[in-house]
N, C-alpha and C. Protein backbone atom coordinates (compact mmCIF):
# COMPACT_ATOMS: atom_id res chain seq x y z
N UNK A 1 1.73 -6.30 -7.52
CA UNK A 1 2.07 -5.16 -6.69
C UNK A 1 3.59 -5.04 -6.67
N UNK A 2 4.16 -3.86 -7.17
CA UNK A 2 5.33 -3.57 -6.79
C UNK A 2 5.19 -2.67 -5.26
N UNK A 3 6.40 -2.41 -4.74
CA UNK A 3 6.68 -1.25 -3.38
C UNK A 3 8.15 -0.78 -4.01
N UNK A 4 8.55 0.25 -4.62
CA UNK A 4 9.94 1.11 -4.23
C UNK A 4 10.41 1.41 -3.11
N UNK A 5 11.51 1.73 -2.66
CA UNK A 5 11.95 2.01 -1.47
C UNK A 5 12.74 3.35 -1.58
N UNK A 6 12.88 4.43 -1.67
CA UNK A 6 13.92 5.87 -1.85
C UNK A 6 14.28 6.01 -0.92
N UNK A 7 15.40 6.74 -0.52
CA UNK A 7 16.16 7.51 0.35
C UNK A 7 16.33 8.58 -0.61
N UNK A 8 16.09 9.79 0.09
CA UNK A 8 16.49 11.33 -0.30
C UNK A 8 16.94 12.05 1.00
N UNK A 9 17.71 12.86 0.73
CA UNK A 9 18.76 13.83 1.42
C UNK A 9 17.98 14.34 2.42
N UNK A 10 16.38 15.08 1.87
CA UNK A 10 15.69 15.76 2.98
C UNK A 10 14.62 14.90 2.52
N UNK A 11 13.56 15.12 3.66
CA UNK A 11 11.97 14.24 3.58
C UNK A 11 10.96 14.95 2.53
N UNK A 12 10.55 14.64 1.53
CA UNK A 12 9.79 15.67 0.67
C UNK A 12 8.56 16.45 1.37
N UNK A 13 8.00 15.50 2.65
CA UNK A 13 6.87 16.02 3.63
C UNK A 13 7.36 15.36 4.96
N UNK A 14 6.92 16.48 5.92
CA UNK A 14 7.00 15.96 7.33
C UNK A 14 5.93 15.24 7.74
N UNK A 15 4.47 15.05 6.71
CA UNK A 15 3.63 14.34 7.20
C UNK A 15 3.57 12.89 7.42
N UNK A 16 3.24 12.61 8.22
CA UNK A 16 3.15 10.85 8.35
C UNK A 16 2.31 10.42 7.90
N UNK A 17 1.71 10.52 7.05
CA UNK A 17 0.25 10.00 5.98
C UNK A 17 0.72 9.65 4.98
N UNK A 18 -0.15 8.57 4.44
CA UNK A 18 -0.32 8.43 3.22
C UNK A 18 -0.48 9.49 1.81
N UNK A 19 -0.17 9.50 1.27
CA UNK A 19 -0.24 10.61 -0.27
C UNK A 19 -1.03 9.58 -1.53
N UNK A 20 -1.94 9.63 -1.84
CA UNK A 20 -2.81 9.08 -2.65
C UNK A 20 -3.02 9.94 -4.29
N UNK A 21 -2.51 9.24 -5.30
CA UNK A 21 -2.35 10.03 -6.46
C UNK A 21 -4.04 9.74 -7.15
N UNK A 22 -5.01 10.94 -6.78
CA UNK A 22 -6.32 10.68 -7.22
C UNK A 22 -6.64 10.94 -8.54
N UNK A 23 -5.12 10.79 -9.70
CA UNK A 23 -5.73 11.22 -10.82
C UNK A 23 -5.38 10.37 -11.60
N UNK A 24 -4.07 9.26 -10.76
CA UNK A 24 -3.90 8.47 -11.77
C UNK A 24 -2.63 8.99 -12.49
N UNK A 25 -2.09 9.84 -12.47
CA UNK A 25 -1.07 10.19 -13.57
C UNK A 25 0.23 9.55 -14.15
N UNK A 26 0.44 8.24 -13.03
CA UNK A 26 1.45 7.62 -13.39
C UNK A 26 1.68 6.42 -12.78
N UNK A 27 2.41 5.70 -12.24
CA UNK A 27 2.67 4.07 -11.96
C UNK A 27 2.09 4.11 -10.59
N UNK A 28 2.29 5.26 -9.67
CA UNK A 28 1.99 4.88 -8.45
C UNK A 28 0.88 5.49 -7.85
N UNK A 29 0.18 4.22 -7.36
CA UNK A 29 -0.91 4.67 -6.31
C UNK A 29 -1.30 5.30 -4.91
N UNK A 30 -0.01 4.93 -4.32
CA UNK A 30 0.07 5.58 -3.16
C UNK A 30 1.69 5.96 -2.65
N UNK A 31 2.02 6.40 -1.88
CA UNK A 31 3.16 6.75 -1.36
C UNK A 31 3.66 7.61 0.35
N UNK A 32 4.01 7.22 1.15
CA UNK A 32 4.79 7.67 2.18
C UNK A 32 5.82 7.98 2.37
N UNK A 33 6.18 9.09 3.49
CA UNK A 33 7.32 9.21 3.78
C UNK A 33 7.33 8.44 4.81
N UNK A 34 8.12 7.45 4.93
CA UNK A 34 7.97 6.32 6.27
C UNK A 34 8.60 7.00 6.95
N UNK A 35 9.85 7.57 7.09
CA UNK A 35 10.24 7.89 8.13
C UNK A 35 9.79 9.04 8.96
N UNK A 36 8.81 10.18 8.40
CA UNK A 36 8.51 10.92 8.99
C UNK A 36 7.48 10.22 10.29
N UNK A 37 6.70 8.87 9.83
CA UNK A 37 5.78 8.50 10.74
C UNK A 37 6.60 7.50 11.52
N UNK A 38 8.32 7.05 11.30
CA UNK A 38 8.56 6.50 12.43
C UNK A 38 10.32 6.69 12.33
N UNK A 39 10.95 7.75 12.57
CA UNK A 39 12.31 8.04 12.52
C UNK A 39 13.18 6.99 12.50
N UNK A 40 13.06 6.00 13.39
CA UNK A 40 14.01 4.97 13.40
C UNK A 40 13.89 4.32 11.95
N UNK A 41 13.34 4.75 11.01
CA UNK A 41 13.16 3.79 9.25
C UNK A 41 13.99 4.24 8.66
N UNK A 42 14.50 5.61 9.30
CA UNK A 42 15.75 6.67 8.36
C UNK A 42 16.70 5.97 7.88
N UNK A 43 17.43 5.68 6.58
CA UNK A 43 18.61 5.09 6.52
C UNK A 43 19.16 6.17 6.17
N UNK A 44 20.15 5.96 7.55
CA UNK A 44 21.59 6.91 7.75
C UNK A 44 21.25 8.28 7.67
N UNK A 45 19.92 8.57 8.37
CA UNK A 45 19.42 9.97 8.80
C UNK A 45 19.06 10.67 7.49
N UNK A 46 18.76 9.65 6.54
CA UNK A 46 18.34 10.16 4.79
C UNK A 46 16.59 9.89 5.03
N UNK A 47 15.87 10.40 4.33
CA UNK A 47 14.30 10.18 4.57
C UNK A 47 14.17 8.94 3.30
N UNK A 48 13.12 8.13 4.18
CA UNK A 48 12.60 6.94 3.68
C UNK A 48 11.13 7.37 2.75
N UNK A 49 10.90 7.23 1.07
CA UNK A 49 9.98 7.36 0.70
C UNK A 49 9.73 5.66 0.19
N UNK A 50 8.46 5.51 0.66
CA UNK A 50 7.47 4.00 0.17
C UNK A 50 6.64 4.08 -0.57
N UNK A 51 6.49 3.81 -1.51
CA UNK A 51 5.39 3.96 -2.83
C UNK A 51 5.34 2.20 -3.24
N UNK A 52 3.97 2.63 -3.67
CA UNK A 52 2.98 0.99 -4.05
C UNK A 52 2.52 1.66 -5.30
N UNK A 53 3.21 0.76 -6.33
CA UNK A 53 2.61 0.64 -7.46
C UNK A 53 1.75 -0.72 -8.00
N UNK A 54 0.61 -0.85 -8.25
CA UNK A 54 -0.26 -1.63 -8.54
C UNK A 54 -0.67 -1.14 -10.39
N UNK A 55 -1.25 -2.66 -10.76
CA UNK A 55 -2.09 -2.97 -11.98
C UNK A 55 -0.61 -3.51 -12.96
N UNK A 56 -0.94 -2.88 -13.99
CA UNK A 56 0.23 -3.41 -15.42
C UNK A 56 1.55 -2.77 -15.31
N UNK A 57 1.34 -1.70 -14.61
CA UNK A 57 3.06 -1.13 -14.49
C UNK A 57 3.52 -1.49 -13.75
N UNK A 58 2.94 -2.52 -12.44
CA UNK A 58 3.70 -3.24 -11.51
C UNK A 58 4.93 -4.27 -12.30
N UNK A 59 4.70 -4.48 -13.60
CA UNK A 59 5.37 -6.02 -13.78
C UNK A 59 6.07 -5.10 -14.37
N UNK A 60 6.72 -3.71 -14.70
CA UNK A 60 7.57 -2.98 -15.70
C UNK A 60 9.26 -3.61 -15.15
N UNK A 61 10.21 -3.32 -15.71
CA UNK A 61 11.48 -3.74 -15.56
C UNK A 61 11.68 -2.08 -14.41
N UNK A 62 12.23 -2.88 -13.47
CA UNK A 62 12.46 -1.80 -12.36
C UNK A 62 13.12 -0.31 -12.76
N UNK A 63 14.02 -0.30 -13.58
CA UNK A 63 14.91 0.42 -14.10
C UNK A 63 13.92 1.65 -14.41
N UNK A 64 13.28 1.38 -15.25
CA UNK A 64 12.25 2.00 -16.46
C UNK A 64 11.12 2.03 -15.16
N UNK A 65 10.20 1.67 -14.35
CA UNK A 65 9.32 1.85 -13.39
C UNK A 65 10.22 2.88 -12.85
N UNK A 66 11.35 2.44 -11.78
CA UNK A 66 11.89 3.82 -11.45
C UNK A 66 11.59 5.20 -11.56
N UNK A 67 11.60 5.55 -13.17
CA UNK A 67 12.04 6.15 -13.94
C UNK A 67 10.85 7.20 -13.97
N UNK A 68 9.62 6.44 -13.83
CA UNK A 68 8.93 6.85 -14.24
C UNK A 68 8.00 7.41 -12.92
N UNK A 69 8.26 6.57 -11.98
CA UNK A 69 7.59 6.71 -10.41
C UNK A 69 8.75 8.10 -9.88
N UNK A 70 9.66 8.19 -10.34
CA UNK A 70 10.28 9.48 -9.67
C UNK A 70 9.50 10.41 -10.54
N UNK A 71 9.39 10.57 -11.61
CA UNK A 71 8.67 11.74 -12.41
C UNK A 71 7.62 11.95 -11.44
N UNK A 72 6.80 10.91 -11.17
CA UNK A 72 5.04 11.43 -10.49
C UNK A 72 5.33 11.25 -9.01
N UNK A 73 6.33 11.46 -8.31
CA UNK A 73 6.57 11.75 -6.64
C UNK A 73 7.15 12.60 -6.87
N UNK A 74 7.87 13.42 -7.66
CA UNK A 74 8.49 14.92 -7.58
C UNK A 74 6.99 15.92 -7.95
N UNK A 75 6.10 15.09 -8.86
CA UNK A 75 4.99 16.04 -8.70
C UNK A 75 3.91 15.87 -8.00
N UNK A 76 3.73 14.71 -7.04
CA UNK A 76 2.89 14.65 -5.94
C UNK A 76 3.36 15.70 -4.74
N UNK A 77 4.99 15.15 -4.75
CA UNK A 77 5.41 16.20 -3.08
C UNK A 77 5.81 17.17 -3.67
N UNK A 78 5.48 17.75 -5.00
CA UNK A 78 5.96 19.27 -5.09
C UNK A 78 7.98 19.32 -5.01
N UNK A 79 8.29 18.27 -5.41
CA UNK A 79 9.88 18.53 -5.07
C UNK A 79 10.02 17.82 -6.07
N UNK A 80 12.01 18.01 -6.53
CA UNK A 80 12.48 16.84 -7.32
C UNK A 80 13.02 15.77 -6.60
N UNK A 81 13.13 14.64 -7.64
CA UNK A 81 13.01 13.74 -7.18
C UNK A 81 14.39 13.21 -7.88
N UNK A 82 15.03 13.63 -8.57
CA UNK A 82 16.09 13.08 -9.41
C UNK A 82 17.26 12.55 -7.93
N UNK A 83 17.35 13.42 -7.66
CA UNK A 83 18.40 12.75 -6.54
C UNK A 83 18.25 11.93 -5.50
N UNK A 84 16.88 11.12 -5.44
CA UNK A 84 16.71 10.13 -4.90
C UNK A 84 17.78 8.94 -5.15
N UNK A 85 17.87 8.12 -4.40
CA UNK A 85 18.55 6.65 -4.70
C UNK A 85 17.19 5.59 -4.08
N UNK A 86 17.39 4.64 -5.29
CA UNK A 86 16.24 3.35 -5.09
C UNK A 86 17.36 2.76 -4.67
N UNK A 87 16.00 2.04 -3.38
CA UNK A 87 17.39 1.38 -2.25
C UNK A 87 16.51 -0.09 -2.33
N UNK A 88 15.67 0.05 -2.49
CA UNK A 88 14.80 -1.27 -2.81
C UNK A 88 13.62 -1.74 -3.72
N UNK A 89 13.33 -2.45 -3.88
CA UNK A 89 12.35 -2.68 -4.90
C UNK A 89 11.50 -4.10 -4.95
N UNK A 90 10.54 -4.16 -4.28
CA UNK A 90 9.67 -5.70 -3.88
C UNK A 90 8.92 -5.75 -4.71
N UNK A 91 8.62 -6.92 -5.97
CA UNK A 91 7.51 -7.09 -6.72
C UNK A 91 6.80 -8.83 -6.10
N UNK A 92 5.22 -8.42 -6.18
CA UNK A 92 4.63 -9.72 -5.62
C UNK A 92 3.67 -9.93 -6.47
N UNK A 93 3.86 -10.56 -7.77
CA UNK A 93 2.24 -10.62 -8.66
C UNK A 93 1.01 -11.26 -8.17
N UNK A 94 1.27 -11.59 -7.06
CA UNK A 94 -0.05 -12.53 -6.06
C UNK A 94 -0.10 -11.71 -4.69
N UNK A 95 0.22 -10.56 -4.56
CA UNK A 95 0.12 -9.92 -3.67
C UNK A 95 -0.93 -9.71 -2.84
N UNK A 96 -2.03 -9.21 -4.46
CA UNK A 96 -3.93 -9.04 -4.17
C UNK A 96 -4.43 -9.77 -4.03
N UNK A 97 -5.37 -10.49 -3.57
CA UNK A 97 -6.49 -11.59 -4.36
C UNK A 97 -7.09 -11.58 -5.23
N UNK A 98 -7.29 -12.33 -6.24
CA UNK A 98 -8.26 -11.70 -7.54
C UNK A 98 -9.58 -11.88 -6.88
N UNK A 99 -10.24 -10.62 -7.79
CA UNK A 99 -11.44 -10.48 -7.61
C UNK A 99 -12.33 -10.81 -8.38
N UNK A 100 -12.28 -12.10 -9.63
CA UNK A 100 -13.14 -12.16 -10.67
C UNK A 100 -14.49 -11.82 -9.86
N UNK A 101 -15.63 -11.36 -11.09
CA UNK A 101 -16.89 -11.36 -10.93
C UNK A 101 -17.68 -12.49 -10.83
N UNK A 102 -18.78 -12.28 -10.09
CA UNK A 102 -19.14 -11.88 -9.52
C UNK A 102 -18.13 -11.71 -8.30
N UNK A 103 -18.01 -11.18 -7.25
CA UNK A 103 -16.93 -11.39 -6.24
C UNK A 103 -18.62 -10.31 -5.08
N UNK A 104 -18.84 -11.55 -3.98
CA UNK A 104 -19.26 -10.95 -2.95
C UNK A 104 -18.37 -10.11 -2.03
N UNK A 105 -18.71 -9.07 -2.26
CA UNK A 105 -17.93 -8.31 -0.69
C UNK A 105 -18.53 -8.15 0.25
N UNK A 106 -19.26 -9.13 0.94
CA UNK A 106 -19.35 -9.13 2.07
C UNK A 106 -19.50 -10.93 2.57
N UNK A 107 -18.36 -11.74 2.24
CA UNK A 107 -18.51 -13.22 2.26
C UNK A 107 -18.67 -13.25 4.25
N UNK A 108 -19.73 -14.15 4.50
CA UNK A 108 -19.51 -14.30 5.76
C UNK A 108 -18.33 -14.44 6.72
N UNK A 109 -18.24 -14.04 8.04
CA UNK A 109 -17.00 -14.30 8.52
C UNK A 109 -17.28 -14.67 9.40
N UNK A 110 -18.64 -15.55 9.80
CA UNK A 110 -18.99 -16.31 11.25
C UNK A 110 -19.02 -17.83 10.14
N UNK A 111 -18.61 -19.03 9.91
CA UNK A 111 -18.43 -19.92 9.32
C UNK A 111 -19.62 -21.05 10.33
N UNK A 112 -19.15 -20.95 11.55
CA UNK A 112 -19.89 -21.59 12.84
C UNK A 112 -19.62 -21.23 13.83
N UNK A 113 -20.76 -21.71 15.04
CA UNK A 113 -20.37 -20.95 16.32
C UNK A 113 -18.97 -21.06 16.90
N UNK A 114 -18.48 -20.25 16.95
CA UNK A 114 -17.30 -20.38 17.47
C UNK A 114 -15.81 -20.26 16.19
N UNK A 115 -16.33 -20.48 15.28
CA UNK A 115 -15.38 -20.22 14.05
C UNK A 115 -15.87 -19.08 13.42
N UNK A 116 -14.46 -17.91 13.16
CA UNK A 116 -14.86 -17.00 12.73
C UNK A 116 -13.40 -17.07 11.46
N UNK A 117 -13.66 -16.13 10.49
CA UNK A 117 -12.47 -15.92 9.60
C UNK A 117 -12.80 -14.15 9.35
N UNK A 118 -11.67 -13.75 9.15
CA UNK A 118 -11.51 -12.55 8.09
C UNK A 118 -10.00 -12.68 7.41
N UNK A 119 -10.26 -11.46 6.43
CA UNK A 119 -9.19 -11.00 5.64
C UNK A 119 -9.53 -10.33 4.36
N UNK A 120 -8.95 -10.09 3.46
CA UNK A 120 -9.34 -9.64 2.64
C UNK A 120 -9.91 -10.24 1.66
N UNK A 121 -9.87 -11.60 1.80
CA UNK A 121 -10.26 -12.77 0.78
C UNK A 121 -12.03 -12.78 1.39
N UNK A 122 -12.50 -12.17 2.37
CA UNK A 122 -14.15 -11.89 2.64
C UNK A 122 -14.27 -10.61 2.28
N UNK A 123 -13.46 -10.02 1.78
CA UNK A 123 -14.36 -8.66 1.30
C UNK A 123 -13.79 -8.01 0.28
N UNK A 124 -13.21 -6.80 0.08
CA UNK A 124 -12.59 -6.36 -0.77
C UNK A 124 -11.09 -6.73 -0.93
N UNK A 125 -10.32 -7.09 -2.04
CA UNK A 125 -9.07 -7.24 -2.06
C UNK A 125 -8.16 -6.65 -1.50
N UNK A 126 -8.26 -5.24 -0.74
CA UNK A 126 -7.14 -4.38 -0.30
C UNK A 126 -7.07 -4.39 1.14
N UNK A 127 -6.56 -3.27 2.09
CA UNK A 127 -6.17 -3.12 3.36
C UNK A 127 -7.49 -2.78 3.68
N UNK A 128 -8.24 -2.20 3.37
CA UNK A 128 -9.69 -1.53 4.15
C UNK A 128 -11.03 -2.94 3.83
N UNK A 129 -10.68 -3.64 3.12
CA UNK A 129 -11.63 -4.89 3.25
C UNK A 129 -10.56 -5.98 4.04
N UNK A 130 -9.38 -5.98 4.38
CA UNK A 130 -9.16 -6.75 5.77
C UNK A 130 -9.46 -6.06 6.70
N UNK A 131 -9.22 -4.92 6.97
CA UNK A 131 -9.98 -4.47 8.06
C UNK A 131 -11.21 -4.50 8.56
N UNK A 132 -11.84 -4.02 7.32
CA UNK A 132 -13.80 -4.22 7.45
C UNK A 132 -14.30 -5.82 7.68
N UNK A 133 -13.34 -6.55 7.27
CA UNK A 133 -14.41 -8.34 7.37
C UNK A 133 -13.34 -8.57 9.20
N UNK A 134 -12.56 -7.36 9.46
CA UNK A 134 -12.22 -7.97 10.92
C UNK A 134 -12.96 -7.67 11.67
N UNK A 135 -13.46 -6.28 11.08
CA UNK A 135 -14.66 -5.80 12.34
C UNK A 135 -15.55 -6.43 12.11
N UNK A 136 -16.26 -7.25 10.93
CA UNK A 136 -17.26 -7.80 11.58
C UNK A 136 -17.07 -9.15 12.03
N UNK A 137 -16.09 -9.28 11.65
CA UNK A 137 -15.66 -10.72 12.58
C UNK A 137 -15.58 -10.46 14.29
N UNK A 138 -15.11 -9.44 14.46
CA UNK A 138 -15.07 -9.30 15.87
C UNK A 138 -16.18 -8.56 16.34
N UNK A 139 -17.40 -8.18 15.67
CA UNK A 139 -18.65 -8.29 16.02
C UNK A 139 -19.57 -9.23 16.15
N UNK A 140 -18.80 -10.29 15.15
CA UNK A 140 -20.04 -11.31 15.42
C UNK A 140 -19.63 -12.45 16.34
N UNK A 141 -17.96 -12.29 16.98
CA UNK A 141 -17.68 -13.09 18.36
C UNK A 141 -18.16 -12.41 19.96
N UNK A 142 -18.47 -10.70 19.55
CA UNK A 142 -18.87 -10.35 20.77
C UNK A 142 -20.45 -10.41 20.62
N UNK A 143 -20.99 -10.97 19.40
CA UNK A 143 -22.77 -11.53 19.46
C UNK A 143 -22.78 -12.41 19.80
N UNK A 144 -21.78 -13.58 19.69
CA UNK A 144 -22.09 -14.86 20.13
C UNK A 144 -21.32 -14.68 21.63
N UNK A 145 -20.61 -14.12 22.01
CA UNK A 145 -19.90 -14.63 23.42
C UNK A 145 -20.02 -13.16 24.04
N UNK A 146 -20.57 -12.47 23.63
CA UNK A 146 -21.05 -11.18 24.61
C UNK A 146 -19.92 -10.41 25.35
């Protein structure tokens, strides 16, 4: 997993959501304007864009990823993107958990009474299988302790 970090002059969206590229067209999978969902992220009253690039273009030489992640965020938010400045750049090749196959997604998360686990390592590798093995972790402490 890489994350870019941009600052641009104006915010490409005032929305505070996520932007999800559903076609695939280039390095990045997802992207925010952070600061629209929390102003104080602004550096120096410039808008904060966050993009997660995942799979084989995560390990690209930043320069050249750059390069290529501004091309497909000037055509996700409909704006250019050339005058961005990359202000940061986090790569974590152990970021995910692997998922070889077979991989249960739904590994228990009651271990014993009274021991519970979640994370993403019980269900799916990403943010919505830590979430999902928390809820049922915290369903199956309000089955046992009501």
């Amino acid at each position: 997993v890489t994350v870019l970090h941009h600052a641009a002059p104006e915010p490409p969206s005032q929305e505070p959501v996520p932007l999800l590229d559903a076609d695939r067209t280039g390095p990045v999978a997802h992207t925010l304007v952070v600061s629209a969902a929390d102003p104080r992220r602004s550096p120096c009253g410039r808008a904060l864009i966050t993009s997660t690039v995942l799979g084989p273009a995560a390990g690209e030489p930043p320069a050249l990823l750059d390069k290529s992640a501004r091309a497909q965020l000037g055509e996700l938010y409909g704006t250019p993107a050339e005058d961005w400045e990359l202000v940061a750049v986090r790569h974590d090749p152990e970021a995910v958990p692997a998922m070889p196959a077979p991989h249960d997604h739904q590994r228990p998360v009651r271990l014993l009474h009274g021991l519970y686990v979640c994370g993403d390592h019980r269900d799916t590798s990403t943010a919505q299988g830590a979430y999902g093995s928390g809820c049922r972790a915290a369903a199956a402490v309000l089955r046992d302790f009501g």
